[in-house]
Protein backbone atom coordinates (compact mmCIF):
# COMPACT_ATOMS: atom_id res chain seq x y z
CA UNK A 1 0.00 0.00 0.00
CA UNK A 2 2.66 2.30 1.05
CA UNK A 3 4.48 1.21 -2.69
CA UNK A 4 1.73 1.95 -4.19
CA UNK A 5 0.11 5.18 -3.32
CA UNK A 6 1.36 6.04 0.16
CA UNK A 7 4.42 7.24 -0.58
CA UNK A 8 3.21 9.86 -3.25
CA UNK A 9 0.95 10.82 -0.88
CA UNK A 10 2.70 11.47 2.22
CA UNK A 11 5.11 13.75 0.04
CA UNK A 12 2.84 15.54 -1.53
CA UNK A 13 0.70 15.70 1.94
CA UNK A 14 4.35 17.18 4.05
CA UNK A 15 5.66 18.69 1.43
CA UNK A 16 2.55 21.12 1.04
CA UNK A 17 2.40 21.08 4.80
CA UNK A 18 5.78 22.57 5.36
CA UNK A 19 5.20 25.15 2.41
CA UNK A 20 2.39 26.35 4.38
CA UNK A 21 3.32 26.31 7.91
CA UNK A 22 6.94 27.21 6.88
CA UNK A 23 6.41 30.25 5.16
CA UNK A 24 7.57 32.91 7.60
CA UNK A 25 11.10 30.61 7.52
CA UNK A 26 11.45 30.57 3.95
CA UNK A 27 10.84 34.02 3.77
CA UNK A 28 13.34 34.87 6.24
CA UNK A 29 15.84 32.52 4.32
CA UNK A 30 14.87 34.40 1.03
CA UNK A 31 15.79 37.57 2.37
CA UNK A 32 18.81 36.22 4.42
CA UNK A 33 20.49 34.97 1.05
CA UNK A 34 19.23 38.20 -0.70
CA UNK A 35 21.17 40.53 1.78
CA UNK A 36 24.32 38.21 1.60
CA UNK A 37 24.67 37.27 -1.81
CA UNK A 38 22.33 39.32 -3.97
CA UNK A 39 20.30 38.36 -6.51
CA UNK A 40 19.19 35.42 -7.72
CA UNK A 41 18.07 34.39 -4.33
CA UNK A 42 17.40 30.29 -6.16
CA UNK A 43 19.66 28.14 -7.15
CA UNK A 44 17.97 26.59 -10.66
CA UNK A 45 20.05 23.45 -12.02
CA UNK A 46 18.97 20.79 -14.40
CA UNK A 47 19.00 17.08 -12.22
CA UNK A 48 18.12 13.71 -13.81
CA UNK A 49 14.57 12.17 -12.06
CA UNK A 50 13.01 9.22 -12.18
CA UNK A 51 14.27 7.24 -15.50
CA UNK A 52 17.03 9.99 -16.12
CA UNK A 53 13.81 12.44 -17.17
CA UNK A 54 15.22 15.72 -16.88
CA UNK A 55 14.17 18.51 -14.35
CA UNK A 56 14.70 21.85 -12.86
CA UNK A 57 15.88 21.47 -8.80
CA UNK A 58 15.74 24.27 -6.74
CA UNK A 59 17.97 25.98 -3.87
CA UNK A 60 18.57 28.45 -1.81
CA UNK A 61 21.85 29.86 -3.16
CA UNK A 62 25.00 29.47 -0.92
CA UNK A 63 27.83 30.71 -3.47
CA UNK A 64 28.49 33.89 -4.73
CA UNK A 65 28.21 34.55 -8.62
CA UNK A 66 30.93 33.96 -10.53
CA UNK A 67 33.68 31.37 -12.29
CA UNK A 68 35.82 30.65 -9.11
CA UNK A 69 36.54 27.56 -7.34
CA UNK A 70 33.84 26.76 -5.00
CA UNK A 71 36.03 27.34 -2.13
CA UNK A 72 36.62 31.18 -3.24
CA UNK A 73 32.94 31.69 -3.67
CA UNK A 74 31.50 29.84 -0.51
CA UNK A 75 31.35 32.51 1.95
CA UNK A 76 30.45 32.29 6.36
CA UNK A 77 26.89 32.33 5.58
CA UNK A 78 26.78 29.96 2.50
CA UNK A 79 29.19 27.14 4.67
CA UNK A 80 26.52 27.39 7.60
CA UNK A 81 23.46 27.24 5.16
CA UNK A 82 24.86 23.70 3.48
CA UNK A 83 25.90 22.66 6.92
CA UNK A 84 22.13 23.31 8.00
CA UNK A 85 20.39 21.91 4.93
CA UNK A 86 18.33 24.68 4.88
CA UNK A 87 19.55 25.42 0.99
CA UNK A 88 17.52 22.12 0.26
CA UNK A 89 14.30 22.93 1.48
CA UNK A 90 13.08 24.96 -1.54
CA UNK A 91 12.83 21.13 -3.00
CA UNK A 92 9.65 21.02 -1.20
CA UNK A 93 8.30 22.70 -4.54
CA UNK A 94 10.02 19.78 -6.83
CA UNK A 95 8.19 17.24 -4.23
CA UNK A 96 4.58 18.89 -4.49
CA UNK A 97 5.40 18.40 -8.27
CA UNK A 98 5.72 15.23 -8.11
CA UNK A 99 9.43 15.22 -9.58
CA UNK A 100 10.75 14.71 -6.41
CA UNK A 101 10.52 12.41 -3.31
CA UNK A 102 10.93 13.02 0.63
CA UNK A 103 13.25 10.04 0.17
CA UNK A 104 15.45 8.75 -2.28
CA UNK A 105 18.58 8.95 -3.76
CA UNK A 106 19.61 12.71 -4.37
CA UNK A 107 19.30 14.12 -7.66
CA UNK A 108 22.49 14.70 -9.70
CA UNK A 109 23.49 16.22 -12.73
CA UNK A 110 22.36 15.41 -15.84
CA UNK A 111 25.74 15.28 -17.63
CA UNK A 112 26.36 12.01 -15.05
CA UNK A 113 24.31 10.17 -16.18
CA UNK A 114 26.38 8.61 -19.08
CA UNK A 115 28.74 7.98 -16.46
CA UNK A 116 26.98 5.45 -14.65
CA UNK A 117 27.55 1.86 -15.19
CA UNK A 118 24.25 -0.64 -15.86
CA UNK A 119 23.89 -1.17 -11.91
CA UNK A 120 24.98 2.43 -10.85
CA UNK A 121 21.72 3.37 -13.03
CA UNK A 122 19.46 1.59 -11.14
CA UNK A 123 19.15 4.39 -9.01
CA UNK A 124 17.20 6.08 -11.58
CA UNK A 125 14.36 3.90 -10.91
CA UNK A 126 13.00 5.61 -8.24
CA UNK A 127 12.24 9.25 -7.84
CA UNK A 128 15.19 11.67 -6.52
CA UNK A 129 14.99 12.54 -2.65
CA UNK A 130 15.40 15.32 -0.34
CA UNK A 131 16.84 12.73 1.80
CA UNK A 132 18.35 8.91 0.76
CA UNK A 133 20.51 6.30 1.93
CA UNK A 134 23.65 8.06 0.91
CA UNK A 135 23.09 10.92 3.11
CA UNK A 136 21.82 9.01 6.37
CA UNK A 137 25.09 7.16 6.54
CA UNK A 138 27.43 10.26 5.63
CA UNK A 139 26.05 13.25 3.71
CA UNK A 140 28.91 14.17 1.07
CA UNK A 141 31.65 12.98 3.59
CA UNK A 142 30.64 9.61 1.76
CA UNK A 143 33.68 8.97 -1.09
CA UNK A 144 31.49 8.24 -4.25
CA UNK A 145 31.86 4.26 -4.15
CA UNK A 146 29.50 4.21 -0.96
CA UNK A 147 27.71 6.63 -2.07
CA UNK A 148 25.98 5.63 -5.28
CA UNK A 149 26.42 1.54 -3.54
CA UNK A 150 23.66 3.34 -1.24
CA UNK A 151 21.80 4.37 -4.07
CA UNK A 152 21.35 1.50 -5.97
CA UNK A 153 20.35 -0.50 -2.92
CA UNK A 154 17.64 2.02 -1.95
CA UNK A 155 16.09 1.43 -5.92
CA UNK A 156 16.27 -2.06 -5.47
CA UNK A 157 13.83 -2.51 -3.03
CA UNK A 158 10.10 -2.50 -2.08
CA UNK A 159 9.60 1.19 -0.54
CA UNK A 160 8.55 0.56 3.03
CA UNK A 161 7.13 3.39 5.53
CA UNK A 162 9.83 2.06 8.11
CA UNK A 163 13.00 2.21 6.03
CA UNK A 164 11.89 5.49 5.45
CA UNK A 165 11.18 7.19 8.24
CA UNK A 166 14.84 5.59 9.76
CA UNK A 167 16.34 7.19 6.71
CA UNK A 168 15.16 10.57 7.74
CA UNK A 169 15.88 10.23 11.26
CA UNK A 170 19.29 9.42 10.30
CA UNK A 171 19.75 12.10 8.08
CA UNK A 172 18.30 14.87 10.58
CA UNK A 173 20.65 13.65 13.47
CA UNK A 174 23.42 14.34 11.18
CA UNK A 175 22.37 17.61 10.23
CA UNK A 176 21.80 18.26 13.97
CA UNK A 177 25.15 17.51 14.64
CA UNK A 178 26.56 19.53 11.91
CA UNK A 179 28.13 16.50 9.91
CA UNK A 180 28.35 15.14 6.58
CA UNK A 181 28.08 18.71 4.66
CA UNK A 182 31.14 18.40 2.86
CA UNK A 183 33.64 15.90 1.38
CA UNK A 184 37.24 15.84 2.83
CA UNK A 185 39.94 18.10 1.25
CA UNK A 186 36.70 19.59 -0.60
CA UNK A 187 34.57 22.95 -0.03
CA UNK A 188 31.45 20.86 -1.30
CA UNK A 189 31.78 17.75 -3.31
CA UNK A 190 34.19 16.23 -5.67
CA UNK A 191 32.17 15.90 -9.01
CA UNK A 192 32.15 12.39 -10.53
CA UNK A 193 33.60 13.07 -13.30
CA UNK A 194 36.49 14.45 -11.79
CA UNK A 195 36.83 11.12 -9.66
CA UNK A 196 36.13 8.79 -12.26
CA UNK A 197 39.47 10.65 -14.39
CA UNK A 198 41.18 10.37 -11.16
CA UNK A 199 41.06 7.32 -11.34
CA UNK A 200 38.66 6.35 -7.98
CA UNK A 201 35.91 5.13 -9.49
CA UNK A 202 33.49 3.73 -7.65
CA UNK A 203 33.54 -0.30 -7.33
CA UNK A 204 30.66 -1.25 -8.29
CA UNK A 205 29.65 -4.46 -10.41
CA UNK A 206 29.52 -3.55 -14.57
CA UNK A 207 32.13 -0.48 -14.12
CA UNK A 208 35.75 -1.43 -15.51
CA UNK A 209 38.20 -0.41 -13.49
């Protein structure tokens, strides 16, 4: 039941929920990101969904404009707003949509998904989350190999009320505790294409090393 129609609901249900009673937050956010970094106050980037269909995600923005290393650009305020996961929560709107889901594995760039191997695309069977496996055992501290492994065995199974609601318990005691928000020797995350050249690519079954 909770396969079937549940899920959908319940993230249409919360996600329309928090719009509403959050309002006064995100409006405080919005103008919070306005005064520190200007305009745009969203972050708009094309992310693969469900069956690698193409969509628009949106963010509160945490870098200044501009062509420099993420480091250069992430300011005070934008390190605390990852760290919080507060830039996420304009996803709500991609949820009510139906493009997104509270959980599941988080949405990437488009231009990945060539890179994925036959089981690293598995994870495009399910909607995109706010919150997945990934994140609940590491945020982007997680190297890439764990990461997507996470991924693909969220797809895999049966959605179930109880692995989900562990998932986002998980994921809000890290946030709580500040962890997870970026990758070692990173200011965010290393892209995957840039590990995969490196040479780390993850080790998962149908990818040649």
């Amino acid at each position: 039941m909770y396969a079937l129609w549940g899920k959908a609901a319940l993230d249409r249900g919360a996600a329309a929920l928090v719009l509403v009673l959050g309002a006064p937050v995100f409006a405080l956010l919005a103008l919070t990101v306005l005064l520190a970094l200007g305009r745009p106050v969203l972050f708009r980037q094309r992310r693969a969904g469900r069956h690698g269909a193409p969509f628009t995600v949106l963010k509160f923005r945490s870098m200044r404009e501009g062509t420099a290393l993420d480091a250069a650009r992430l300011g005070r305020f934008g390190r605390w707003l990852r760290a919080s996961g507060f830039d996420e929560l304009p996803q709500m709107v991609n949820i009510l949509r139906g493009e997104m889901s509270l959980v599941g594995p988080r949405p990437l760039p488009c231009d990945y998904t060539p890179l994925f191997s036959a089981v690293e695309a598995r994870r495009l069977w399910v909607k995109p989350g706010l919150l997945g496996l990934a994140q609940a055992k590491g945020r982007n501290a997680l190297p890439w190999a764990r990461r997507l492994a996470c991924d693909v065995r969220y797809a895999g199974q049966a959605a179930e009320f109880t692995t989900d609601l562990k998932i986002t318990v998980a994921c809000c005691a890290l946030v709580l505790r500040g962890q997870g928000a970026t990758m070692p020797g990173h200011a965010t995350s290393a892209r995957l294409d840039d590990t995969l050249a490196q040479g780390a690519a993850p080790a998962l079954p149908g990818r040649k090393p």
